[in-house]
C-alpha atoms as a PDB file:
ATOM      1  CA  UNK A   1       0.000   0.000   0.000  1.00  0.00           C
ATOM      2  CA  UNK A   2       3.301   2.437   0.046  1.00  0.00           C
ATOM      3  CA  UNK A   3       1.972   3.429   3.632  1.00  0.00           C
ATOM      4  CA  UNK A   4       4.663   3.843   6.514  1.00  0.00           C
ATOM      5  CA  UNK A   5       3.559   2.703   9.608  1.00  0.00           C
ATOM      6  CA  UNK A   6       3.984   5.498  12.337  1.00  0.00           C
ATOM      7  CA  UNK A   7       4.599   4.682  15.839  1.00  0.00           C
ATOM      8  CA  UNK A   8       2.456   6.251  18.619  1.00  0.00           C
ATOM      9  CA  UNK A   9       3.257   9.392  19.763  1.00  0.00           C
ATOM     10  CA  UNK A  10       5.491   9.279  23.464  1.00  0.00           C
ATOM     11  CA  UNK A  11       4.405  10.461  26.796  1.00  0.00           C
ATOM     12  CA  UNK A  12       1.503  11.526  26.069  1.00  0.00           C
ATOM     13  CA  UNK A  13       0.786  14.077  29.475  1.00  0.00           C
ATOM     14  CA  UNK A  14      -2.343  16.095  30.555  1.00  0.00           C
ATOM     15  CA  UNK A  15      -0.837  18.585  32.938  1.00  0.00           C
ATOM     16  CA  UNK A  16      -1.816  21.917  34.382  1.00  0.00           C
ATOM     17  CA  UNK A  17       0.680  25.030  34.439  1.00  0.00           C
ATOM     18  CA  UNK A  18      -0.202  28.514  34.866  1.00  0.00           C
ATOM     19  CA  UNK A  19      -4.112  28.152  35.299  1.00  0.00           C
ATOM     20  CA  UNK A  20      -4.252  26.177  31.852  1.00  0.00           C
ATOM     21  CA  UNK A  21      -5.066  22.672  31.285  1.00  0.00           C
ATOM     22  CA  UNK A  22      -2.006  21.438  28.775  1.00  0.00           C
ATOM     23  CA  UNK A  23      -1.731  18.253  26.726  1.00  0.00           C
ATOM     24  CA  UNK A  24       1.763  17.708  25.527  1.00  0.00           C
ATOM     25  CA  UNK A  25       3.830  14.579  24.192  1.00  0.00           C
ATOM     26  CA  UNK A  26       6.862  13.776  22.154  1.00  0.00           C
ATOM     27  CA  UNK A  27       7.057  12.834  18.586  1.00  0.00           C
ATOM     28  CA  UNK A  28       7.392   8.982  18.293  1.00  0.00           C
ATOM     29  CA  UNK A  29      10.502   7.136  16.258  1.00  0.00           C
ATOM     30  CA  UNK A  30      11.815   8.307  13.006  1.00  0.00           C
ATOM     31  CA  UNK A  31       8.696  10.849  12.643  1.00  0.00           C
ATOM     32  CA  UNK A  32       9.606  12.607   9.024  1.00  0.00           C
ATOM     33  CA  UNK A  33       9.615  16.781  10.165  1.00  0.00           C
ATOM     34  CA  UNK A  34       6.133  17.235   8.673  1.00  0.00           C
ATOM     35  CA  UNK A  35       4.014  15.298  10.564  1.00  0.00           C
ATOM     36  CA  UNK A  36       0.852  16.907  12.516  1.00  0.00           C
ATOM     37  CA  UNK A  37      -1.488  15.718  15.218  1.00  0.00           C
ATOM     38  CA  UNK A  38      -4.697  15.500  16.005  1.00  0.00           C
ATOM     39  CA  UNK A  39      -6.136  15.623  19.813  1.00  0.00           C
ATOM     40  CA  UNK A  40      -9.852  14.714  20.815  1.00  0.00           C
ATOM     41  CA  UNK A  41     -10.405  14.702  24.988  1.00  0.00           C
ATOM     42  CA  UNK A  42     -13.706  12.426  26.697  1.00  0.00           C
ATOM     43  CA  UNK A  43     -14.936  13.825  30.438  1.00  0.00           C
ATOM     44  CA  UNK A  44     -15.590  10.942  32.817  1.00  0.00           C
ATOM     45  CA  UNK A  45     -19.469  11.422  32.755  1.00  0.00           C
ATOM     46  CA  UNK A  46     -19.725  10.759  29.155  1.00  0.00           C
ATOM     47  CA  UNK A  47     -17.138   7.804  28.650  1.00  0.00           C
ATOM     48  CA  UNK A  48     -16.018   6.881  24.970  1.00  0.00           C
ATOM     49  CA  UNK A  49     -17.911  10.392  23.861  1.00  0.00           C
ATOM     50  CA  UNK A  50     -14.527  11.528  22.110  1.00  0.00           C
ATOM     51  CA  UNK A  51     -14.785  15.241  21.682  1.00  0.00           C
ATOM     52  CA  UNK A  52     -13.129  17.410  18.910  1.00  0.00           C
ATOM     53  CA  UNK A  53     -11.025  19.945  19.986  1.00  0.00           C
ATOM     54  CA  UNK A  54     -11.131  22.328  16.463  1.00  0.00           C
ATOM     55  CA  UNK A  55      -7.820  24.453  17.370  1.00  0.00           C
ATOM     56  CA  UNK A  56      -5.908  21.229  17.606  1.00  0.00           C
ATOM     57  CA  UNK A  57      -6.337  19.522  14.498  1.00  0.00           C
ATOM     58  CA  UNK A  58      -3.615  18.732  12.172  1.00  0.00           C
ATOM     59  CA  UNK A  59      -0.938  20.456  13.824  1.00  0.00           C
ATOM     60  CA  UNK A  60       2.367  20.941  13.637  1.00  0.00           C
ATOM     61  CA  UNK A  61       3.374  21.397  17.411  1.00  0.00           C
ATOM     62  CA  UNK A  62       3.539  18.866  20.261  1.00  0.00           C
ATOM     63  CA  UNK A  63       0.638  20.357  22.815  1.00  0.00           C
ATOM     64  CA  UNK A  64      -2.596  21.003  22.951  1.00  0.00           C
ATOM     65  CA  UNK A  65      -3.920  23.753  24.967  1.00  0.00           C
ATOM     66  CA  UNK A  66      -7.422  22.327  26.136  1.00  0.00           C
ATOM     67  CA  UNK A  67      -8.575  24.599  28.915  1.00  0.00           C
ATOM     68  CA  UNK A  68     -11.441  26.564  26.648  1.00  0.00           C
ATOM     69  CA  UNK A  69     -12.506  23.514  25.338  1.00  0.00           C
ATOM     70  CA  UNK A  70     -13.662  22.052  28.621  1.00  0.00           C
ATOM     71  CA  UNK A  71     -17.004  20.991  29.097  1.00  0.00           C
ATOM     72  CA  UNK A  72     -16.756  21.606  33.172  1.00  0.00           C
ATOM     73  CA  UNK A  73     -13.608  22.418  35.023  1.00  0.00           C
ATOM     74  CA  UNK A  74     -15.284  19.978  37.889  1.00  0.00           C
ATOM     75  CA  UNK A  75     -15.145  16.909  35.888  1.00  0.00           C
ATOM     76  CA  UNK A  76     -12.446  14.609  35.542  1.00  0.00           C
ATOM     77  CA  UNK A  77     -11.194  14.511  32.005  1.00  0.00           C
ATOM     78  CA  UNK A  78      -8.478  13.007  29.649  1.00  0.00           C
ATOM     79  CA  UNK A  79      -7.212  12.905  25.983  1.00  0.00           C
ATOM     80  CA  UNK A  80      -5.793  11.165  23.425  1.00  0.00           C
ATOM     81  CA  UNK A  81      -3.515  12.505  20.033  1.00  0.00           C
ATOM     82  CA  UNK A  82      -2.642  10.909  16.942  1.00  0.00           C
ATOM     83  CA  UNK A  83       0.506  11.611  14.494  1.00  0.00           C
ATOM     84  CA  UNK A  84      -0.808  11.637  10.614  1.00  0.00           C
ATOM     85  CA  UNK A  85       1.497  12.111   7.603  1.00  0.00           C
ATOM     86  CA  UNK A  86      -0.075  11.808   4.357  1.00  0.00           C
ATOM     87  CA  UNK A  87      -2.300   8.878   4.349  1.00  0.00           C
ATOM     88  CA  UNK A  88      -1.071   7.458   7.346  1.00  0.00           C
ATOM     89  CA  UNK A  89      -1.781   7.518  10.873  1.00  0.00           C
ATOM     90  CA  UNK A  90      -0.180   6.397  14.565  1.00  0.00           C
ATOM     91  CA  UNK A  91      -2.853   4.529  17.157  1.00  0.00           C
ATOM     92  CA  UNK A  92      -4.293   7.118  19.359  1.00  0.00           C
ATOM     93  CA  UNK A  93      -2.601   7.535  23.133  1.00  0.00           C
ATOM     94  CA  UNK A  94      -4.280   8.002  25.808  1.00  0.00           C
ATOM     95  CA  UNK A  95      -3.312  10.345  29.070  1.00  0.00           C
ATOM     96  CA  UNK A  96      -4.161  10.161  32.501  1.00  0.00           C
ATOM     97  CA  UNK A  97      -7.526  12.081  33.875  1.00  0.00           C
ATOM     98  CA  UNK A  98      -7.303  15.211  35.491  1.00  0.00           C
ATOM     99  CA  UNK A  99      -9.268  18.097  36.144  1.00  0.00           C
ATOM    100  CA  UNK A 100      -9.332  21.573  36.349  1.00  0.00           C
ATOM    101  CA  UNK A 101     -10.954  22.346  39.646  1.00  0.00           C
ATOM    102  CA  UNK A 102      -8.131  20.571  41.540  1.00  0.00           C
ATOM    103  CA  UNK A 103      -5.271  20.018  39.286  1.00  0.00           C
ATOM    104  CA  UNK A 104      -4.984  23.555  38.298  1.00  0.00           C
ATOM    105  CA  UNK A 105      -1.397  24.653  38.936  1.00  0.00           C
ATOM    106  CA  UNK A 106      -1.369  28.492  39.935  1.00  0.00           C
ATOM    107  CA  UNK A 107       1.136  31.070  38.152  1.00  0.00           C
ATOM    108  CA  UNK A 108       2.566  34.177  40.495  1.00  0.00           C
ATOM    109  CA  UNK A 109      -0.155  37.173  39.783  1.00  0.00           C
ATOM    110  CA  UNK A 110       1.866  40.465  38.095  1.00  0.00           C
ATOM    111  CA  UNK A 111       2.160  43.611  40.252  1.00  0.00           C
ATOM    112  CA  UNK A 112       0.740  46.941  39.659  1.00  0.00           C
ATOM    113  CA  UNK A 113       1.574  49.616  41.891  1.00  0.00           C
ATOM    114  CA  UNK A 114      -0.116  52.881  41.414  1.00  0.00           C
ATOM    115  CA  UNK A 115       2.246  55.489  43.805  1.00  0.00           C
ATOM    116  CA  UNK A 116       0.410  58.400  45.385  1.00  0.00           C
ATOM    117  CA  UNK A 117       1.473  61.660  47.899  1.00  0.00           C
ATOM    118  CA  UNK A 118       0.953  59.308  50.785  1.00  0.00           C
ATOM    119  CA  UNK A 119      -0.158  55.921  49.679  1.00  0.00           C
ATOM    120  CA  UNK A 120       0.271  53.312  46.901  1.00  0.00           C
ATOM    121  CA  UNK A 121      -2.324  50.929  45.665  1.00  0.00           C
ATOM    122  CA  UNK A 122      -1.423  47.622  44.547  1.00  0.00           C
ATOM    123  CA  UNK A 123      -3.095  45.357  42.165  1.00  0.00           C
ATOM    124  CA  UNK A 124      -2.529  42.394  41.169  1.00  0.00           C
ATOM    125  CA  UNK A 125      -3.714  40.675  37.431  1.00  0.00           C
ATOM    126  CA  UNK A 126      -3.400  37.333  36.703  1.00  0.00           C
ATOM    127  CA  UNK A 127      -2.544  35.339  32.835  1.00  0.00           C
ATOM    128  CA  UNK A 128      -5.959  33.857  33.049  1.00  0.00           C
ATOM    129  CA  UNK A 129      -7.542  32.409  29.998  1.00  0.00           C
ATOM    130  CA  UNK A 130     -11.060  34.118  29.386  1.00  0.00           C
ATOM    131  CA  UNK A 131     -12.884  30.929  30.307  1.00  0.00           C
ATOM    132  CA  UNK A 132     -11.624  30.748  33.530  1.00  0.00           C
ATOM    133  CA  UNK A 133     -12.093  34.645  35.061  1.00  0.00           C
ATOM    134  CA  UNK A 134     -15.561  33.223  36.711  1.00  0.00           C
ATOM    135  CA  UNK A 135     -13.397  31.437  39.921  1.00  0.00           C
ATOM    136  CA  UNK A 136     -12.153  32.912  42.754  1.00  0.00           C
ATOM    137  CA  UNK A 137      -8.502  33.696  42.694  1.00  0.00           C
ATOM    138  CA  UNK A 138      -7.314  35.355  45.255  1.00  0.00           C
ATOM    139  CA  UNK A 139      -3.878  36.839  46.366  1.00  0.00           C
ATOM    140  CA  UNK A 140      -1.611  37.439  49.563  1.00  0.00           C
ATOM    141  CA  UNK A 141       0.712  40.175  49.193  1.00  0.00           C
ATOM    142  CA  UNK A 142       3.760  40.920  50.774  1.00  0.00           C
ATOM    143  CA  UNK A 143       5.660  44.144  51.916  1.00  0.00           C
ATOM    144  CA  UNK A 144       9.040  44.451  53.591  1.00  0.00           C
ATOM    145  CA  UNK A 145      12.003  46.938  53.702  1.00  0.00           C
ATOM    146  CA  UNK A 146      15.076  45.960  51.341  1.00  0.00           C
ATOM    147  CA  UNK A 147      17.591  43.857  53.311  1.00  0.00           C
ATOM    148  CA  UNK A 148      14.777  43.352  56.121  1.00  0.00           C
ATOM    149  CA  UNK A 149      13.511  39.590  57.016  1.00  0.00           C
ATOM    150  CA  UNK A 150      10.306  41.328  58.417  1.00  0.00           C
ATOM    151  CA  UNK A 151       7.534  41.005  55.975  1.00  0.00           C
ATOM    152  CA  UNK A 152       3.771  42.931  56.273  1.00  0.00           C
ATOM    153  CA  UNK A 153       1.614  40.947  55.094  1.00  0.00           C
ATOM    154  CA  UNK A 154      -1.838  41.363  53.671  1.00  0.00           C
ATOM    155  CA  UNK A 155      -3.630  38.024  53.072  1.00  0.00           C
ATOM    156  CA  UNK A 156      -6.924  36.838  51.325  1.00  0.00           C
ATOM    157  CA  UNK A 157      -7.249  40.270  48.853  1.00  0.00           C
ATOM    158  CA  UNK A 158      -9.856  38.805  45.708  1.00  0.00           C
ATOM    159  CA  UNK A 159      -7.916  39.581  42.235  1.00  0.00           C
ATOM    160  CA  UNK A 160      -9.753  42.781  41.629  1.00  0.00           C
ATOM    161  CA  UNK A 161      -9.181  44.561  45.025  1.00  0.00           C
ATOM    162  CA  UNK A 162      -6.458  47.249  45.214  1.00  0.00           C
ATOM    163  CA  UNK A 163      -4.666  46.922  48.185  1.00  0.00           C
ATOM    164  CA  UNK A 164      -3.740  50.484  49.290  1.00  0.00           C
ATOM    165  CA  UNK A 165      -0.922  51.197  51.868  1.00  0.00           C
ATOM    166  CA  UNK A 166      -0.572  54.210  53.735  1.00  0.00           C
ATOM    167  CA  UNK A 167       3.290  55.071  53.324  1.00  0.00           C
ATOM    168  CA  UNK A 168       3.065  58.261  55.436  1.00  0.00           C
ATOM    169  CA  UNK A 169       6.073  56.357  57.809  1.00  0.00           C
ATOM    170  CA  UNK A 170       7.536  54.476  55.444  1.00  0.00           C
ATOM    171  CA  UNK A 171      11.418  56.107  54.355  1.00  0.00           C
ATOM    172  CA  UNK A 172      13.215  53.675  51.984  1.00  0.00           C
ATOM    173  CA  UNK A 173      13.520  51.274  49.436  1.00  0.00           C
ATOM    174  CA  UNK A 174      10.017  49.148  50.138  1.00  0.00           C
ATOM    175  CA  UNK A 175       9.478  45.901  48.163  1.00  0.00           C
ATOM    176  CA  UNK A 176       6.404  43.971  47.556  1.00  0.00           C
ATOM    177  CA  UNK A 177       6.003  40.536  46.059  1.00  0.00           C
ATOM    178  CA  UNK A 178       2.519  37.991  45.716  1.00  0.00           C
ATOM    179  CA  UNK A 179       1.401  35.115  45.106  1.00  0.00           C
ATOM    180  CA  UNK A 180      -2.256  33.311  43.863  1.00  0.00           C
ATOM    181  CA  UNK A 181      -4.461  31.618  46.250  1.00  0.00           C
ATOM    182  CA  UNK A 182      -7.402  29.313  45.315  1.00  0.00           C
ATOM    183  CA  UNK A 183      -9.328  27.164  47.076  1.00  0.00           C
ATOM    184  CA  UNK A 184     -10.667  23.363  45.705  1.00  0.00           C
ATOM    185  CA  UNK A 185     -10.545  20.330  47.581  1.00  0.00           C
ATOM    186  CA  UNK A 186      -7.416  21.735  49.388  1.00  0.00           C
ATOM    187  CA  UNK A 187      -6.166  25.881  49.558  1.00  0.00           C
ATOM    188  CA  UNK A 188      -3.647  26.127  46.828  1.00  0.00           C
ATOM    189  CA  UNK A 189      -1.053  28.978  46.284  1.00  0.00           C
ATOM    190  CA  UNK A 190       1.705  29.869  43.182  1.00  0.00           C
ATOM    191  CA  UNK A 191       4.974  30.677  43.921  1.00  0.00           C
ATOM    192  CA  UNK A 192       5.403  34.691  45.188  1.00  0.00           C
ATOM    193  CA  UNK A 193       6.152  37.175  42.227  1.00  0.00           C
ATOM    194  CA  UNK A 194       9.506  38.786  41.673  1.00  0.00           C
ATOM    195  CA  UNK A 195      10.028  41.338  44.020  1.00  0.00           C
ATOM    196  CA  UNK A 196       9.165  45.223  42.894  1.00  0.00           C
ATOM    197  CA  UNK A 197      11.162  47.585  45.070  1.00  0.00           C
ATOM    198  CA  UNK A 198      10.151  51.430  44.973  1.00  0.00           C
ATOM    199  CA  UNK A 199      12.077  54.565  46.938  1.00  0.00           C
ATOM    200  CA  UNK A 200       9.917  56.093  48.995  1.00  0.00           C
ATOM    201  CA  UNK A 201       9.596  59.552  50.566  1.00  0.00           C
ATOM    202  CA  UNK A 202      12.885  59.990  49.084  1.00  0.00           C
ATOM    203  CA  UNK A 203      13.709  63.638  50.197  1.00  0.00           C
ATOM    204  CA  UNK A 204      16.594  64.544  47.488  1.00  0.00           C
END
């Protein structure tokens, strides 16, 4: 039939980073450059219901980003790619089940600080796919003097609260750093943001 036989793809992976729900593997053995895959994902209450996943048809890299195409983010759900050159095709592989609600992995939330006569106001914004702004992130946030061990902290802010500091007392560098929070079946956080250090009531 002039077919080649394709192997399956390898390590096939659902995993979560940065509030998105990833599929990713590795080309199988002696793939020729231009082969594509195609990914379909079935939720555990509708077993061997294979769902398309449009964006991820035919294509040329090796993940899937499935988090919009979700039917819940509370149900347990897995997928399966295939390579295809030409007229050939590799067997489907399967991943492991996951889901969103409680395998999301958090990514630090970026820092705004708005700096005023006598106060700042912090905010923090998170990369959240648009699917996803309906939970409840929220974030701790951190404030210390440069050098200083001593950390203020302000804990349980929801992502659209400013936090706003009176900085009447403060002299000096000041940094702030802050992390995600969410709650599912256990409170998870990110790691904290890179620090932002500002100078204040800098009399010079």
């Amino acid at each position: 039939s002039g077919r080649v036989q394709l192997l399956p793809p390898q390590n096939v992976t659902l995993l979560s980073k940065d509030f998105a729900m990833i599929l990713t593997w590795a080309p199988g053995e002696g793939y020729p450059p231009d082969v594509t895959y195609t990914v379909r994902y079935e939720s555990q209450d509708r077993l061997d219901k294979w769902m398309k996943v449009p964006h991820c048809k035919n294509i040329p890299r090796s993940f899937c980003n499935l988090t919009c195409a979700l039917s819940s983010f509370y149900v347990k759900v897995r997928a399966r790619v295939k390579a295809v050159w030409g007229q050939s095709q590799s067997p489907w592989v399967k991943s492991q089940f996951k889901d969103y609600y409680s395998d999301v992995e958090l990514a630090p939330p970026v820092l705004t600080l708005n700096i005023r006569e006598n106060s700042i106001h912090v905010s923090a914004s998170f990369p959240l796919p648009a699917c996803v702004e309906s939970l409840t992130w929220k974030y701790d946030l951190n404030l210390w003097e440069a050098g200083s061990e001593d950390k203020k902290k302000y804990e349980g802010y929801f992502r659209k609260d400013t936090v706003t500091i009176n900085t009447t007392a403060l002299r000096g560098n000041y940094c702030f750093s802050a992390r995600a929070l969410y709650e599912s079946i256990s409170l998870k956080h990110s790691e904290f943001s890179q620090p932002v250090c500002v100078l204040l009531n800098h009399k010079g």
